[in-house]
Protein backbone atom coordinates (compact mmCIF):
# COMPACT_ATOMS: atom_id res chain seq x y z
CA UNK A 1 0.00 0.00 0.00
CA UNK A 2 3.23 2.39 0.58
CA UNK A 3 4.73 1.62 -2.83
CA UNK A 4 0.85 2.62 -4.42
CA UNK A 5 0.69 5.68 -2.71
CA UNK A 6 -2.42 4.67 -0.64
CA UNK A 7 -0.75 5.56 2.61
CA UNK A 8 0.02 9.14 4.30
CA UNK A 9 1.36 9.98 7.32
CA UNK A 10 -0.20 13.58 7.49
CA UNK A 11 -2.28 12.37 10.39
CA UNK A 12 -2.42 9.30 12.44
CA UNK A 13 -4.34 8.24 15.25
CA UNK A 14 -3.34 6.11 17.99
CA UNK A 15 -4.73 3.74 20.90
CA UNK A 16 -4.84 0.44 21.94
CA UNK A 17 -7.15 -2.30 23.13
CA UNK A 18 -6.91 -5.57 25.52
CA UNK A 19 -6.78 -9.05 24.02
CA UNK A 20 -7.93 -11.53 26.92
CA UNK A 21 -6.79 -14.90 26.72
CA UNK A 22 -8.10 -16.23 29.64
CA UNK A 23 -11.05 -14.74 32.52
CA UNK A 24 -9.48 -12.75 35.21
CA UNK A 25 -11.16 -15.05 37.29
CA UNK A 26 -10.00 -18.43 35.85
CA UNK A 27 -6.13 -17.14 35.97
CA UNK A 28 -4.31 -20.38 37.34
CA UNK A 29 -0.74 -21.70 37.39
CA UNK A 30 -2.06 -23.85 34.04
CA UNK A 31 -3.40 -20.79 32.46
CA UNK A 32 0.08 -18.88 33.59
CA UNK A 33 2.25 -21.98 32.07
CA UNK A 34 0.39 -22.19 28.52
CA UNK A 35 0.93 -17.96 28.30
CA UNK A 36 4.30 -17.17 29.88
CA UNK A 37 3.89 -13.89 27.83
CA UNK A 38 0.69 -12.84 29.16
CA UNK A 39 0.36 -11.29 32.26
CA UNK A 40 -2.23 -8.85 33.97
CA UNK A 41 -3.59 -5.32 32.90
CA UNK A 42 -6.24 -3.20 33.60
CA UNK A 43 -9.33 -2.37 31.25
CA UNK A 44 -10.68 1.25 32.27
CA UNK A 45 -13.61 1.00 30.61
CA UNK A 46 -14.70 -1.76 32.70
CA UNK A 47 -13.12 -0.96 35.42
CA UNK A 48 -11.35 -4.72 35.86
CA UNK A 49 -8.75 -6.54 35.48
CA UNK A 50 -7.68 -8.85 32.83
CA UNK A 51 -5.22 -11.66 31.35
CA UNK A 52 -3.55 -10.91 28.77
CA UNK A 53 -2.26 -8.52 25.95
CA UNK A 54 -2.14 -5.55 24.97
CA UNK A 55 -2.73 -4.68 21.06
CA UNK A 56 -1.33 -1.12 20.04
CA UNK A 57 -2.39 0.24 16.82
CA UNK A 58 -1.87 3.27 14.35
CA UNK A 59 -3.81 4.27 11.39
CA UNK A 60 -5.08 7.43 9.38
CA UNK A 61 -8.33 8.91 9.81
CA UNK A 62 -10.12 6.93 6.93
CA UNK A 63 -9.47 3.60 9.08
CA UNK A 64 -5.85 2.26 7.46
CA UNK A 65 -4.24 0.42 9.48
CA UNK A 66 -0.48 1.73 9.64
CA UNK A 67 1.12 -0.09 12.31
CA UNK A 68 0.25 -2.36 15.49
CA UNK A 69 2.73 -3.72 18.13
CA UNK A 70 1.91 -5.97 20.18
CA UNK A 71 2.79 -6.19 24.52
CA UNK A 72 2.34 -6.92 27.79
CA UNK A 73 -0.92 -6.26 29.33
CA UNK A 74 0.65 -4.16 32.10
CA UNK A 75 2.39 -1.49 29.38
CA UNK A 76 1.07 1.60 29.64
CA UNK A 77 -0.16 3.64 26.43
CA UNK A 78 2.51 5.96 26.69
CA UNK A 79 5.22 3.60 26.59
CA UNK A 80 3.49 1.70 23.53
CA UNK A 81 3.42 5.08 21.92
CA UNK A 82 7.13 5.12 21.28
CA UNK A 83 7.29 2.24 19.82
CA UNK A 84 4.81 2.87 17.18
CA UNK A 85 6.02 6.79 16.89
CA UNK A 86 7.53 7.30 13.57
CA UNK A 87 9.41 10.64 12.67
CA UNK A 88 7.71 10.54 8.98
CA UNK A 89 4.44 11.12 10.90
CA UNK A 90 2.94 15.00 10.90
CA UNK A 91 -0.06 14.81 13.54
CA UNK A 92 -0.82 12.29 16.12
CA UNK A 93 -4.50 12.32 17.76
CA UNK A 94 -4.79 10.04 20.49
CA UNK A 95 -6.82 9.17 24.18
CA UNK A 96 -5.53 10.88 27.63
CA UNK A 97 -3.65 7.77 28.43
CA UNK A 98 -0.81 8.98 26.18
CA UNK A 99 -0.80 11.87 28.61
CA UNK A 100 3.03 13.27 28.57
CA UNK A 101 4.39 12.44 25.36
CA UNK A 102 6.41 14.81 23.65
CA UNK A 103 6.31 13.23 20.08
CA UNK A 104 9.24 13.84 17.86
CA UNK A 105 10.63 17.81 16.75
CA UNK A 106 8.05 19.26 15.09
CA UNK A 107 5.51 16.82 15.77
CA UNK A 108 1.72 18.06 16.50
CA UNK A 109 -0.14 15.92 19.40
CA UNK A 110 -3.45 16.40 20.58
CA UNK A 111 -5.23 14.21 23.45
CA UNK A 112 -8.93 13.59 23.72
CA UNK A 113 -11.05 14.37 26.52
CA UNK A 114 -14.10 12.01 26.49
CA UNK A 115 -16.35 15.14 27.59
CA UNK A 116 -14.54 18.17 25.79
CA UNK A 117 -17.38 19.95 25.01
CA UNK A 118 -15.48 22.51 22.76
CA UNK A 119 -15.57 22.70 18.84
CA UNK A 120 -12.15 21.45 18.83
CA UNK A 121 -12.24 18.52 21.34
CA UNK A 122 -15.80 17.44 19.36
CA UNK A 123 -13.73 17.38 16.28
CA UNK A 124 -11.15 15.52 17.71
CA UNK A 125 -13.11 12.69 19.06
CA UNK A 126 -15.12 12.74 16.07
CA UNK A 127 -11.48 11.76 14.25
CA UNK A 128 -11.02 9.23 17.31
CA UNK A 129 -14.38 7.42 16.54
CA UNK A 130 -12.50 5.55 13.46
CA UNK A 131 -9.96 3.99 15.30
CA UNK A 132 -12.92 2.73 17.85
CA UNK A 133 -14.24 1.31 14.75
CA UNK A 134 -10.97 -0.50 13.83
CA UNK A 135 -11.27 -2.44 16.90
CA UNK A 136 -14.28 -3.16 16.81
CA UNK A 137 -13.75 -4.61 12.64
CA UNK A 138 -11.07 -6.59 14.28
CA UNK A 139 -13.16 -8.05 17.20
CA UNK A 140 -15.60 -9.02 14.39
CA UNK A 141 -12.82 -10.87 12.31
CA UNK A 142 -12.26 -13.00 16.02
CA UNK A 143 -9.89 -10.74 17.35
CA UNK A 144 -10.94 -12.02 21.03
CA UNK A 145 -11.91 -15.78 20.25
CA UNK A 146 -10.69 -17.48 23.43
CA UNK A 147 -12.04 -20.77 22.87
CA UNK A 148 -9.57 -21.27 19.56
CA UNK A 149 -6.39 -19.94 22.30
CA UNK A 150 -4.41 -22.87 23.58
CA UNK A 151 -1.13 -21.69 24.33
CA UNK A 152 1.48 -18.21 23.62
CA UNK A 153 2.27 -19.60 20.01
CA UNK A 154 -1.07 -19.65 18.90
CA UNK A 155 -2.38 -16.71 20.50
CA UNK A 156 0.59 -15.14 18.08
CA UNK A 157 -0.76 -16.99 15.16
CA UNK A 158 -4.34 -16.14 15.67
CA UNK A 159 -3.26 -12.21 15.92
CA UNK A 160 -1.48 -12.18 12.85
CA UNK A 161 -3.84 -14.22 10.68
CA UNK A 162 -6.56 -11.75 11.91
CA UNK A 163 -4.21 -8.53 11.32
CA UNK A 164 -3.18 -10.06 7.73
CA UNK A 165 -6.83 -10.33 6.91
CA UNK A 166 -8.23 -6.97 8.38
CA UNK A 167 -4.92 -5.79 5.86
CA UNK A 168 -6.03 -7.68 2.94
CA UNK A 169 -9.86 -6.15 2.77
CA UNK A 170 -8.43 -3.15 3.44
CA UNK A 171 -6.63 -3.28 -0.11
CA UNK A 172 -9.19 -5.07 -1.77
CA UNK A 173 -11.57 -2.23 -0.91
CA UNK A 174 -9.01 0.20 -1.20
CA UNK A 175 -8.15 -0.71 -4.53
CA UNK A 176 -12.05 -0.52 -5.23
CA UNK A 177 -12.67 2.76 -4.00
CA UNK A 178 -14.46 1.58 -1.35
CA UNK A 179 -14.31 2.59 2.69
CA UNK A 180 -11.06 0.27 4.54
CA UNK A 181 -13.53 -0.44 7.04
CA UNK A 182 -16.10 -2.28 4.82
CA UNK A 183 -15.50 -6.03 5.66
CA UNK A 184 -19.38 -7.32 5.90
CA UNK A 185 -18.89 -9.19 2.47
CA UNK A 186 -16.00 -10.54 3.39
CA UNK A 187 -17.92 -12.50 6.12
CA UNK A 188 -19.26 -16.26 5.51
């Protein structure tokens, strides 16, 4: 998609989303042993804990997926954020948990606040909404299907095959003229 041209880095938006291999509730030493990458984070928006990883993406405004790393559970946004930073990249909109980062020189970065109620913050979660929506395409491809998870090696495997899919409708519809985030007839 670089070599086409289908890619900018004007403005990218960043965040990142829990992938729970196992109930909180159900952690054991077996369930410890079959992930010894996995360990336990924290999911604000339910306000629990979890066991798992962490999934940190990038992409542009239109849905594009740029970039995604993948980490502990316990990693906090801000330190995901430098991994993914790039100095090719212009603008970076992201959530409050990215609180504190500097960015690169010259380097624009502005934080959401879930109840802005200026123009500006409405436009900026407005531009947020689409990377909500990535997640939620990729939960929709099986992002979070536990039942398929037995151990760390295919937890890897499943993330990638799902990631390498999301990637290929992007293209296809890309290459069509169609919205990234279009997967419904892609479905069985």
């Amino acid at each position: 998609m670089r070599c086409e041209g289908m890619l900018s880095f004007e403005d990218v938006l960043f965040d990142s989303t829990s992938i729970e291999v196992v109930l909180y509730t159900r952690v054991e030493e077996s369930a410890v042993g079959r992930f010894p990458d996995c360990n336990i984070g924290w999911k604000t928006t339910e306000k629990r804990y979890y066991f798992g990883r962490k999934l940190h993406l990038s992409c542009m405004p239109n849905g594009t997926l740029l970039n995604f790393r993948l980490t502990a559970a316990s990693l906090s946004d801000h330190k995901g954020f430098a991994k993914l930073n790039n100095t090719k990249i212009d603008k970076v909109t992201c959530d409050s948990g990215y609180q504190g980062e500097k960015g690169f020189a010259g380097q624009a970065i502005s934080l959401t606040k879930p109840w802005g109620q200026s123009q500006h913050q409405r436009f900026l979660n407005g531009k947020r909404v689409t990377i909500e929506q990535v997640f939620n395409v990729l939960k929709e491809l099986g992002l979070e299907e536990r039942l398929k998870l037995k151990n760390s090696r295919s937890l890897g495997s499943h993330l990638l095959s799902v990631l390498t899919c999301f990637l290929a409708i992007q293209y296809t519809n890309l290459k069509k003229g169609l919205s990234p985030l279009a997967y419904g007839r892609f479905l069985l």
